[in-house]
N, C-alpha and C. Protein backbone atom coordinates (compact mmCIF):
# COMPACT_ATOMS: atom_id res chain seq x y z
N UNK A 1 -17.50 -40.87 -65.95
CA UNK A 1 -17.44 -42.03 -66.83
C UNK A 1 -18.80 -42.39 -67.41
N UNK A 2 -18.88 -42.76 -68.73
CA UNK A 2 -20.23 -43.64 -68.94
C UNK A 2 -20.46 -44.31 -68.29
N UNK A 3 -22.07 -44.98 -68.69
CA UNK A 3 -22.30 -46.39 -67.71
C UNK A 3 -21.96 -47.58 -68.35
N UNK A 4 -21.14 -48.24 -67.06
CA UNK A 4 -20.41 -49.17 -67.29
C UNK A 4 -18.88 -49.55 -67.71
N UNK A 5 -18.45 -47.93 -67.41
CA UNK A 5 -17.32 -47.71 -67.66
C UNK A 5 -16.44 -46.97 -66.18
N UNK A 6 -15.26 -47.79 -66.67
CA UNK A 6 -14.30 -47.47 -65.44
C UNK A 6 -13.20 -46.76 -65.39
N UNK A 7 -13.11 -45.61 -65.06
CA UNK A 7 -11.87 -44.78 -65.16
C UNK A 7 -11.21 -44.64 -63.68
N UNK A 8 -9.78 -45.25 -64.29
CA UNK A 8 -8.54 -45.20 -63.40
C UNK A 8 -8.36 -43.83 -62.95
N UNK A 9 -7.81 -43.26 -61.36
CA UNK A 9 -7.14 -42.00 -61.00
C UNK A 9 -6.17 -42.20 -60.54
N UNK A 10 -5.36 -41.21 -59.83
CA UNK A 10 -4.27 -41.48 -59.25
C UNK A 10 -4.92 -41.26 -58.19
N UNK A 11 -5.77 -39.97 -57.72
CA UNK A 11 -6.25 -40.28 -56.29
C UNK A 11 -7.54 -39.67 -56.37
N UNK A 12 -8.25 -40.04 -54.89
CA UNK A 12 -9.51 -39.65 -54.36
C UNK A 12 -9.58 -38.94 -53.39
N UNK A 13 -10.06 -37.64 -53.31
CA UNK A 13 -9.98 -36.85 -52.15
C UNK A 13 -11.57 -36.89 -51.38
N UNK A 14 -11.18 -37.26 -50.19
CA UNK A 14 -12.76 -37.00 -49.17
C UNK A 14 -12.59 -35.73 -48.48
N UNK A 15 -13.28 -34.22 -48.86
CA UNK A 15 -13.52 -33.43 -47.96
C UNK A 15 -14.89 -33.16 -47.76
N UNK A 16 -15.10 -33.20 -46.36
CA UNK A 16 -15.88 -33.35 -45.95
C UNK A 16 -16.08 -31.33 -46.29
N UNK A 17 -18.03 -30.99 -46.67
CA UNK A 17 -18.08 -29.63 -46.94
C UNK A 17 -19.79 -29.87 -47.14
N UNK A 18 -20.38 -29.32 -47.77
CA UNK A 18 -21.58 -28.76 -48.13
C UNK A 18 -21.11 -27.07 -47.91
N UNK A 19 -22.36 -26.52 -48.65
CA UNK A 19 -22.31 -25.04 -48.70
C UNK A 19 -22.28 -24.54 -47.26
N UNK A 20 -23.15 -25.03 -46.07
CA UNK A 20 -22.97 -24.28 -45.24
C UNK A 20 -21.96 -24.70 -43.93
N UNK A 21 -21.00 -25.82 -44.34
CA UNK A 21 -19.82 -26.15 -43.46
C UNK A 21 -18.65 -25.67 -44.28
N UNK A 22 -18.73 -24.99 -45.57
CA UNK A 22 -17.69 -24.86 -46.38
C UNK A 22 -18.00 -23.31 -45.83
N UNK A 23 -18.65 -22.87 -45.96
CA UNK A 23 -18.86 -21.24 -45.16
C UNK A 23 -18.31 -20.81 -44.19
N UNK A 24 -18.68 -21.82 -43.15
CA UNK A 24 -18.37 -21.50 -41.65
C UNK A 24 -17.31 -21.89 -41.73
N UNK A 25 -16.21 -22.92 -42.48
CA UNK A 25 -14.82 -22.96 -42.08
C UNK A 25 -14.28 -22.02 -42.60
N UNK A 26 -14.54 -21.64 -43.81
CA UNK A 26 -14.00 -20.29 -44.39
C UNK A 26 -13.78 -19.37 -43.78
N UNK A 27 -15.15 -19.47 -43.04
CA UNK A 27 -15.33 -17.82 -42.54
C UNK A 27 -14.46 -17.94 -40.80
N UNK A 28 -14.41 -18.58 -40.36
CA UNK A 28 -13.51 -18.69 -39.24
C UNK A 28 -11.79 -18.87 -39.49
N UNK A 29 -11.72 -19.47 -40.10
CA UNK A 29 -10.18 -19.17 -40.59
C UNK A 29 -9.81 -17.73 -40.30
N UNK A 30 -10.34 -16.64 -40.47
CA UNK A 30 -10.01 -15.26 -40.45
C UNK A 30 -9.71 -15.37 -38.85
N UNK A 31 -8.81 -14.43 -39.55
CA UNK A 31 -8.25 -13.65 -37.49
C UNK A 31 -9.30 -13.37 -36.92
N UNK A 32 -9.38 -13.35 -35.64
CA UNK A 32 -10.49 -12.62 -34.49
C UNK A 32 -11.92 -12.84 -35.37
N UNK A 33 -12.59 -14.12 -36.01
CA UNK A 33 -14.01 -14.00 -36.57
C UNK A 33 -14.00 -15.77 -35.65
N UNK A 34 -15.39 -15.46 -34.76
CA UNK A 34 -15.44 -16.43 -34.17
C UNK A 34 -16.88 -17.20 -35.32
N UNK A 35 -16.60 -18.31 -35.31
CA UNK A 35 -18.18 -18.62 -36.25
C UNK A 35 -18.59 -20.15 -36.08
N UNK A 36 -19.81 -20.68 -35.92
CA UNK A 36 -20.24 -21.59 -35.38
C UNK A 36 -21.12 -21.93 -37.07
N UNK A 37 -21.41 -23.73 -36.83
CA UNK A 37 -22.06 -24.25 -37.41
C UNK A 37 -23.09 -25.41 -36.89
N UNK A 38 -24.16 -24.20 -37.49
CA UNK A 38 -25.07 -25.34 -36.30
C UNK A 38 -26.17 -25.78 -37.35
N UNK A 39 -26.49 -27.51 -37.83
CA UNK A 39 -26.48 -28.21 -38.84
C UNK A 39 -27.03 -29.84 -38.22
N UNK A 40 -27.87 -30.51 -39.32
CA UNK A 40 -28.04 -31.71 -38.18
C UNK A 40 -27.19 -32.95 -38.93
N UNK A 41 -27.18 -34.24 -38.64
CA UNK A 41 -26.56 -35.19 -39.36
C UNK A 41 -27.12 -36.30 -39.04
N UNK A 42 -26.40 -37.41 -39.19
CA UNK A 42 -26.78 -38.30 -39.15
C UNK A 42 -26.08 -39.50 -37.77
N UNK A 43 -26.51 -40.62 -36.98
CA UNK A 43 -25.87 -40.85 -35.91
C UNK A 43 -25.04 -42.44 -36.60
N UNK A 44 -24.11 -41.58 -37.61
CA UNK A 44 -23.82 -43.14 -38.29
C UNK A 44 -22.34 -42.72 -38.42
N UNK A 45 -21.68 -43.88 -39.02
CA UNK A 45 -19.74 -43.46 -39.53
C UNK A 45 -19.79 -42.68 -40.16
N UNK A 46 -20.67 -42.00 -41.00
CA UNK A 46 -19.86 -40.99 -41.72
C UNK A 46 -20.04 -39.92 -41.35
N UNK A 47 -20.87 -39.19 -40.54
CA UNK A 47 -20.84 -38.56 -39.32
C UNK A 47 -19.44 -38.37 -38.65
N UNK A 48 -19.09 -39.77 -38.00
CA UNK A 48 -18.03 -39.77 -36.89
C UNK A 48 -16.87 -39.49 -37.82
N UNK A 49 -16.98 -39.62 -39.35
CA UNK A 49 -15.67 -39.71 -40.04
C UNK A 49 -15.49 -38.01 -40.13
N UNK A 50 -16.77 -37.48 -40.20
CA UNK A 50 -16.56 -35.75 -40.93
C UNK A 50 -16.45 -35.85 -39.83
N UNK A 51 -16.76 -35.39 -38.42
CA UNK A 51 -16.40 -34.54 -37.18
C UNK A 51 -14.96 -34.82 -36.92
N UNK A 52 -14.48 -36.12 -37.00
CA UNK A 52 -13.05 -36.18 -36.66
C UNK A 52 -12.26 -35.52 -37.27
N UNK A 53 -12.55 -35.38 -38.88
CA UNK A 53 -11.82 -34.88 -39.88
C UNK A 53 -12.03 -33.07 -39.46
N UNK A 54 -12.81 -32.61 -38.94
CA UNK A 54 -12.89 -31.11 -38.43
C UNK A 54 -12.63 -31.20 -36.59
N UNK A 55 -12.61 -31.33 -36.08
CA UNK A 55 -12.14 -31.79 -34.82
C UNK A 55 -11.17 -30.78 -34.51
N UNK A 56 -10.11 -30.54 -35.29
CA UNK A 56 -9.13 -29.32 -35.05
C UNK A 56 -8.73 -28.59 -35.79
N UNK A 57 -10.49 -27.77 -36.64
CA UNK A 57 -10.43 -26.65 -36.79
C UNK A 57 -10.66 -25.11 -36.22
N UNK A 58 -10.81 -24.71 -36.83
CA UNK A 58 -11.51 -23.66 -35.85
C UNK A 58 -12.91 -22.71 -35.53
N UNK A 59 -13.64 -23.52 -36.54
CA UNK A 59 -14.98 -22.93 -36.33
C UNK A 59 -15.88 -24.56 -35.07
N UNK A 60 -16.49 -23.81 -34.55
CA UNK A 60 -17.37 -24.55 -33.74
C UNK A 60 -18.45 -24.94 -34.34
N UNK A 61 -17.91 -26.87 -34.11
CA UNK A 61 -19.32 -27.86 -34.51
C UNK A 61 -20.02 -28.33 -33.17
N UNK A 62 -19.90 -27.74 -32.36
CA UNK A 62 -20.73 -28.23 -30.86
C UNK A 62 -22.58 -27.77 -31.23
N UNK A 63 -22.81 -27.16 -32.48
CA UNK A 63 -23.98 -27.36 -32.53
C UNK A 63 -24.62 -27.84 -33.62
N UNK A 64 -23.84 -29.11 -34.05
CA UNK A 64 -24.10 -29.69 -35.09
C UNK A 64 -25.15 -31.21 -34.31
N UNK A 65 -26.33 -31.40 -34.37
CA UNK A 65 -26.91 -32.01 -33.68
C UNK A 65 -27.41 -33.73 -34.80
N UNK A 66 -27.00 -34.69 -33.74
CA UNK A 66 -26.92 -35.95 -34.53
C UNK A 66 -28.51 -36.51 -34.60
N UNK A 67 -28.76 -36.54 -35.21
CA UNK A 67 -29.91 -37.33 -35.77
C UNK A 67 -30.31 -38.61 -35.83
N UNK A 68 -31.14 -39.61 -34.98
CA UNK A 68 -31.06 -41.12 -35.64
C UNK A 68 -31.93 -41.97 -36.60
N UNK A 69 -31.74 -42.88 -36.93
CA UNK A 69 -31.91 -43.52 -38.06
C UNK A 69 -32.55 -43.11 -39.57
N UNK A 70 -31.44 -42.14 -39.51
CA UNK A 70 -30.78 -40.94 -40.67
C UNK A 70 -29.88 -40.78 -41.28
N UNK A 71 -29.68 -41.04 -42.60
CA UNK A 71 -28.17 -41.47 -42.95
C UNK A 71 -27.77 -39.81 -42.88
N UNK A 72 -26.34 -39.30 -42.77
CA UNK A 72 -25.55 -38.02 -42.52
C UNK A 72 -25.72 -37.74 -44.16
N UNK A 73 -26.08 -36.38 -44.44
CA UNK A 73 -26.39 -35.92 -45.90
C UNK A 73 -25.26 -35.88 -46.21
N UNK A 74 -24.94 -36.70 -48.04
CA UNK A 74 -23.91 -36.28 -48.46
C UNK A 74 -24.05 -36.18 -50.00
N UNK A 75 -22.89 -36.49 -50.32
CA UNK A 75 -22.73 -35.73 -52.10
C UNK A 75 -21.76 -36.05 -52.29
N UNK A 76 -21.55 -36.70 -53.72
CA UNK A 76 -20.20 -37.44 -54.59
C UNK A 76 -20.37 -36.30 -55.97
N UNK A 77 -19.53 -35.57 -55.58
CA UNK A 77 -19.35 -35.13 -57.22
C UNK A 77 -18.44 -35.25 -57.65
N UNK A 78 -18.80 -35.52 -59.56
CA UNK A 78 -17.59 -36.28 -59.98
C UNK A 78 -17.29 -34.66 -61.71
N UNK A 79 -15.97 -34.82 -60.87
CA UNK A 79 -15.67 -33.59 -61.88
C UNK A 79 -14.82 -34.73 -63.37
N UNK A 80 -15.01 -33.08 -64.21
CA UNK A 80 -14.28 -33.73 -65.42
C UNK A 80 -13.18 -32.76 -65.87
N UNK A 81 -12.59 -33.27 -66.68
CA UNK A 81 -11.37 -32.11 -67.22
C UNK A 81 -11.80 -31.09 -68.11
N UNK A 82 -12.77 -31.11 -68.60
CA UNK A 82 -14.16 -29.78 -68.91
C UNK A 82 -14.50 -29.21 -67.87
N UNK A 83 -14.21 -29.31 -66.78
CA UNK A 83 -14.87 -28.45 -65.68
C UNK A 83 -16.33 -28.53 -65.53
N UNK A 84 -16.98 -29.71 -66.02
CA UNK A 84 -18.04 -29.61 -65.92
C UNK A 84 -18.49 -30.98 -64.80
N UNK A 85 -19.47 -30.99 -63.51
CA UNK A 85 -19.65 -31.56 -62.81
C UNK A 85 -20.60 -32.79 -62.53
N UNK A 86 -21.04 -33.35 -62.17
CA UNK A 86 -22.18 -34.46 -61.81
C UNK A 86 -22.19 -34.47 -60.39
N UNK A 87 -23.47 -34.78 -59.55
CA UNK A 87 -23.75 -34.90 -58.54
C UNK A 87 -24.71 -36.29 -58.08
N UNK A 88 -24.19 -36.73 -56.95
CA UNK A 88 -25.01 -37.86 -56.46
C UNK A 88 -25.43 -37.42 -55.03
N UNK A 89 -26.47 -36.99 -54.81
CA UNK A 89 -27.12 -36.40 -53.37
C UNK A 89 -27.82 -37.25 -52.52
N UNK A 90 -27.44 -37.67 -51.17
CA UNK A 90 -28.40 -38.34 -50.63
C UNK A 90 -28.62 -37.01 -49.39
N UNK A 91 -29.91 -36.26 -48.91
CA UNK A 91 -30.32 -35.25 -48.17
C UNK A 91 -30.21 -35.45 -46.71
N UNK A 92 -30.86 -37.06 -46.71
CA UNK A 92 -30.34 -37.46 -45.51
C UNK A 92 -31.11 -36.63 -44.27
N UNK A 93 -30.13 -36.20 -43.51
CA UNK A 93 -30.10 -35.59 -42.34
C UNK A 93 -30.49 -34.18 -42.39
N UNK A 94 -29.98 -33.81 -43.37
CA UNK A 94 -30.57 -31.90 -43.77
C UNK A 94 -32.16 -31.95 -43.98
N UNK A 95 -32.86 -33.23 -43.91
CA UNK A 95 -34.62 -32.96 -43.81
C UNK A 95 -34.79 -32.75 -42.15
N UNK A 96 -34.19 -33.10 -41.51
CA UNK A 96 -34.24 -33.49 -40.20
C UNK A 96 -34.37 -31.46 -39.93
N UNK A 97 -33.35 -30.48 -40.40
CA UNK A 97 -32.66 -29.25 -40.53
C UNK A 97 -34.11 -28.55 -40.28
N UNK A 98 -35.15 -28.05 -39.19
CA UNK A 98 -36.24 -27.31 -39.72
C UNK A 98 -35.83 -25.89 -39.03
N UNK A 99 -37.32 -25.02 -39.08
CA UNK A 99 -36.89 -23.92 -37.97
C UNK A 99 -37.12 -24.24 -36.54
N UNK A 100 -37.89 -25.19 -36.46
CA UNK A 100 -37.50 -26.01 -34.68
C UNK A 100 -36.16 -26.17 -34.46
N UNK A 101 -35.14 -26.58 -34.93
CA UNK A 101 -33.77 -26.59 -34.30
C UNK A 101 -33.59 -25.40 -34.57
N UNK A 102 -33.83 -24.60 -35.08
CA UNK A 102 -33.03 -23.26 -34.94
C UNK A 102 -33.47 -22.36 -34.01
N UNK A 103 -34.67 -22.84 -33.74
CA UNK A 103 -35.82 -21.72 -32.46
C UNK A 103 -35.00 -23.15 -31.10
N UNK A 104 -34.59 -23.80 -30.87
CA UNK A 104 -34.10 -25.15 -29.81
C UNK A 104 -33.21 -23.95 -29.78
N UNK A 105 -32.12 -23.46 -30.70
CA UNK A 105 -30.84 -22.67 -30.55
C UNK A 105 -30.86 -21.20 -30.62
N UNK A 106 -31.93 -20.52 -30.42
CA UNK A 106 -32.28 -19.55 -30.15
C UNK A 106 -31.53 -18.68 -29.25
N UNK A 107 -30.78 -19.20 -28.39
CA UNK A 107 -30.03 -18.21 -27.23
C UNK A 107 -28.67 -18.07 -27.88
N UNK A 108 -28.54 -19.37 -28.54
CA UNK A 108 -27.47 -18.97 -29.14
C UNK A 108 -27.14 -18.09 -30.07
N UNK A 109 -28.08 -18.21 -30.52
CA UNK A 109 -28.19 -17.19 -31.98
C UNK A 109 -28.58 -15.83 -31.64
N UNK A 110 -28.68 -15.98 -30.25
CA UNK A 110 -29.10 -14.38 -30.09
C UNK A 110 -27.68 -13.70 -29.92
N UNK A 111 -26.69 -14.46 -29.79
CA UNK A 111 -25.33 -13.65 -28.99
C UNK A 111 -24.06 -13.88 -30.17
N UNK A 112 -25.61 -13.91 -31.35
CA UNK A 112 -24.31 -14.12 -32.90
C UNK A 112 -24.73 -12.35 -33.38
N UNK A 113 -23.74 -12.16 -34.18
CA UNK A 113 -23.68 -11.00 -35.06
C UNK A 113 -24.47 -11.45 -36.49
N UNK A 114 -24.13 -12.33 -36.53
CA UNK A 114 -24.71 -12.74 -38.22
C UNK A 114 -25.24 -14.17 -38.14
N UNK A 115 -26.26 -14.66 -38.36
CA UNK A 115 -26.94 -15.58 -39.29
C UNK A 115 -26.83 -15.70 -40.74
N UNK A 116 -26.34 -17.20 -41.26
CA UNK A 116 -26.08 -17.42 -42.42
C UNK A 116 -26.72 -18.87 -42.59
N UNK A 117 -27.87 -18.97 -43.58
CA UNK A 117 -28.08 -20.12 -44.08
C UNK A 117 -28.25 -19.97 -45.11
N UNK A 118 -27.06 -21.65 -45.41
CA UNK A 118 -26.78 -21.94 -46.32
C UNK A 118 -27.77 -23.12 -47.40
N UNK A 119 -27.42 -23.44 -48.62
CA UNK A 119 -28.06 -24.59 -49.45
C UNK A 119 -29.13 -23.90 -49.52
N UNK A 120 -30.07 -23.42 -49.19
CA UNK A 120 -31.85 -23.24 -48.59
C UNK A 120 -32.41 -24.48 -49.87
N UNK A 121 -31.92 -24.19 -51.09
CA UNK A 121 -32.90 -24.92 -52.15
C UNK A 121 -32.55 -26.36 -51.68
N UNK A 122 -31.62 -27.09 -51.47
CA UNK A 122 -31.38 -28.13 -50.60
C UNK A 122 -32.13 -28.84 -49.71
N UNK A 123 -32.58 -27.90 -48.93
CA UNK A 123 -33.05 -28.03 -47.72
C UNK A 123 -34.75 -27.94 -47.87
N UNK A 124 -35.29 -28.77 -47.94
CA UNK A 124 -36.66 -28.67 -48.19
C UNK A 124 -37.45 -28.24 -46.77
N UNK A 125 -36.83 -28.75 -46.15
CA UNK A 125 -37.55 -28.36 -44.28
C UNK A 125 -37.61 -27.07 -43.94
N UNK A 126 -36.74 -26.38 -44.89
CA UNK A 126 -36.75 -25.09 -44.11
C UNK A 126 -37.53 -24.27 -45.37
N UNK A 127 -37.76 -24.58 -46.37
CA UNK A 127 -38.61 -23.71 -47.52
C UNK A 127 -40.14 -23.58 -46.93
N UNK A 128 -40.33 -23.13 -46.14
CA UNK A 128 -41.74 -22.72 -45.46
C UNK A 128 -42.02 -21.68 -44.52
N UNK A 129 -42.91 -21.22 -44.46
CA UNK A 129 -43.26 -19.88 -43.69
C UNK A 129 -43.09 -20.01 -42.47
N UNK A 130 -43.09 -21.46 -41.58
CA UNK A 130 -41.95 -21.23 -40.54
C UNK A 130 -40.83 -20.72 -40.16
N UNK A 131 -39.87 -20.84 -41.53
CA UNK A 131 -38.80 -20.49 -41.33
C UNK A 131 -38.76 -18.94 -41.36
N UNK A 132 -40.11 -18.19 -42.11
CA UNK A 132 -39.70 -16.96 -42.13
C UNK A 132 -40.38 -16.05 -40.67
N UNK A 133 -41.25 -17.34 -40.14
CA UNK A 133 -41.90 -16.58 -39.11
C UNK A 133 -40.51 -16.78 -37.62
N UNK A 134 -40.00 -17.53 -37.88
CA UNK A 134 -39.01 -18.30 -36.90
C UNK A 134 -37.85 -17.17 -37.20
N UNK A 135 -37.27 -16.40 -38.41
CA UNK A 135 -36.08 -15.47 -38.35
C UNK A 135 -37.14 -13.85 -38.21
N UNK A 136 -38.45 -14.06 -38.35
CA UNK A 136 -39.11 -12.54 -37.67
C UNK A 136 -38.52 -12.47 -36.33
N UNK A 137 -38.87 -13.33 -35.60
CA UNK A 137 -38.84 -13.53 -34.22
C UNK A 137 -36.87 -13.21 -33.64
N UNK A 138 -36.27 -13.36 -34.14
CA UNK A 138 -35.05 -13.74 -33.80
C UNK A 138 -34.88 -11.90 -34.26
N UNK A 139 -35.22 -11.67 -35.29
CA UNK A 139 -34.93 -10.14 -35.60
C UNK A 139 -35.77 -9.18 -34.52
N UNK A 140 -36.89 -9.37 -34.45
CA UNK A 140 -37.81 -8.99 -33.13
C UNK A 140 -37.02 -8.69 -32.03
N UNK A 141 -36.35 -9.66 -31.38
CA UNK A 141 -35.85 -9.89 -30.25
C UNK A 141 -34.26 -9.39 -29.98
N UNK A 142 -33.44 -9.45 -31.71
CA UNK A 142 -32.09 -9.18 -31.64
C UNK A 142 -31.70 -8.58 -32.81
N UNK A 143 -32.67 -6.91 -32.75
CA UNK A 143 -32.13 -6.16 -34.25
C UNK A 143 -30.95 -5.48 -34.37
N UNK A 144 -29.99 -5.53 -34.09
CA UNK A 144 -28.58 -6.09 -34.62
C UNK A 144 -28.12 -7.14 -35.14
N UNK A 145 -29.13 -8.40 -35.48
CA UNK A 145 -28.54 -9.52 -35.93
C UNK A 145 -28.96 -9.16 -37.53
N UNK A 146 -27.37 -9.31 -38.22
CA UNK A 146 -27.99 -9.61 -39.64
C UNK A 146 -28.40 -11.15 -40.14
N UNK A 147 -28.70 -10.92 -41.41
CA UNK A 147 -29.37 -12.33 -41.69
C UNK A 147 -29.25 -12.77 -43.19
N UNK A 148 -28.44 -13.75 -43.77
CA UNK A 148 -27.97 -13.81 -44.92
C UNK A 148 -28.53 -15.10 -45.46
N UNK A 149 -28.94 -15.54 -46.61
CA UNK A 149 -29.56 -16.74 -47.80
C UNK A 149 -28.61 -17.23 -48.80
N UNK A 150 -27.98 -18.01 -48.61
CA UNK A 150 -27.34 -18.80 -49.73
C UNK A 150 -28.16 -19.67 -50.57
N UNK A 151 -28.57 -19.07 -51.62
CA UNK A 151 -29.80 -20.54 -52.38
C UNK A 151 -29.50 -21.82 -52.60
N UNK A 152 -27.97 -21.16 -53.32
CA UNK A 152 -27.06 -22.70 -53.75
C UNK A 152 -27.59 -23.27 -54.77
N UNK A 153 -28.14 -23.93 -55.58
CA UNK A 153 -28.13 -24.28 -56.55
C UNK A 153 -29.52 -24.47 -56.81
N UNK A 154 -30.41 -23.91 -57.49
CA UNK A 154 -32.18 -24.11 -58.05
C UNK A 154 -32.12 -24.93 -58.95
N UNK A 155 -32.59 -25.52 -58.87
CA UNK A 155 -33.52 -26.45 -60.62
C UNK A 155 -34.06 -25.96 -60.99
N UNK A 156 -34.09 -26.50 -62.20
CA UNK A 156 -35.00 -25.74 -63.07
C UNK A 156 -36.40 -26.02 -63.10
N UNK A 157 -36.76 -26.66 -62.11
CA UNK A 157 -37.72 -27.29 -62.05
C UNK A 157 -38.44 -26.09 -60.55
N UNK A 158 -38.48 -25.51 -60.18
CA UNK A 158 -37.97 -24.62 -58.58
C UNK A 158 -38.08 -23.01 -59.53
N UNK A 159 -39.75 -22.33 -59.08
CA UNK A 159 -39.72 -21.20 -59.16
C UNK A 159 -39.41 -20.62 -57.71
N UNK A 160 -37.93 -19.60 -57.80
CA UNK A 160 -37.43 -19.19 -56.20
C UNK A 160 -38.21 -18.23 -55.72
N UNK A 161 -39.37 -17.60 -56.15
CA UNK A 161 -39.89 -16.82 -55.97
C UNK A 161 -40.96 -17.26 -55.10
N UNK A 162 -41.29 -18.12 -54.82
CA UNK A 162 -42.68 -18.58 -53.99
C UNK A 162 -42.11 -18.94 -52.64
N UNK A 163 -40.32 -18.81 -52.69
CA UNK A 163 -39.32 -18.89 -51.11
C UNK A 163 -39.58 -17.28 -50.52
N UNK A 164 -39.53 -16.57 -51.29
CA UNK A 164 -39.48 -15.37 -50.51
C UNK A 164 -40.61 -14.51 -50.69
N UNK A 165 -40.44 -14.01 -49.12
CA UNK A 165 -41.42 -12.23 -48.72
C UNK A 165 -41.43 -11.60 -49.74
N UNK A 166 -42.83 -11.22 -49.98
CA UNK A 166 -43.04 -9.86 -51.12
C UNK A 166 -43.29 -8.94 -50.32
């Protein structure tokens, strides 16, 4: 809608997702693919509203770790009948997201087949040479683990090239 303008719907859908909880439910849905999401949030209702709302799926949020006085990262996007989108982002809890929680979950991740992170351009905590010295180490220790980058969406403002190993 413009500003200051109000458009009627018939309805409003809340699913709870980002790129890398929309992954891991995906990707567990499949027969025999066990897959975990391990992600931080926030220690507030809308937190308690997304976990309930996944509660009885089937990918594992037991390492989704709550965060306090952090609002839970979210996002209102408002589509149009052009297919074209708008976004309202608050990051929230995904600054909280560094390679310290992921080196905290280290054992776990050693007894995964695959590593997948998601958003990265999102995620400002993890755009640093920690993070690449933090998945050396994990490959070091467990070379059978693969290791996958979802960018998710760059600005144009965001040369992606200064994220990655030459």
């Amino acid at each position: 809608p413009a500003y200051d303008e109000d458009n009627l719907v018939d309805s409003i859908t809340f699913l709870p997702g980002g790129s890398a909880a929309n992954t891991a439910r995906q990707l567990a849905a499949f027969p025999g693919i066990e897959c975990s999401l391990l992600s931080t949030v926030g220690d507030d209702s809308l937190c308690d509203t997304i976990l309930n709302y996944v509660k009885h799926e089937s990918c594992n949020f037991n390492l989704v770790e709550r965060i306090s006085n952090v609002p839970t990262a979210s996002c209102i996007v408002l589509c149009s009948s052009q297919a074209d989108r708008g976004y309202v982002t608050c990051n929230g809890s995904l600054n909280a997201l560094t390679p310290k929680i992921l080196s905290k979950n280290e054992a776990f991740i050693q007894t995964a087949d695959h590593l997948h992170i998601a958003g990265f351009f999102n995620t400002p905590s993890l755009q640093n040479d920690e993070l690449i010295e933090t998945l050396q180490a994990f490959k070091k220790k467990h070379q059978s683990l693969t290791i996958s980058l979802d960018s998710n969406t760059v600005s144009v403002n965001t040369d992606p090239s200064a994220y990655f190993v030459k």
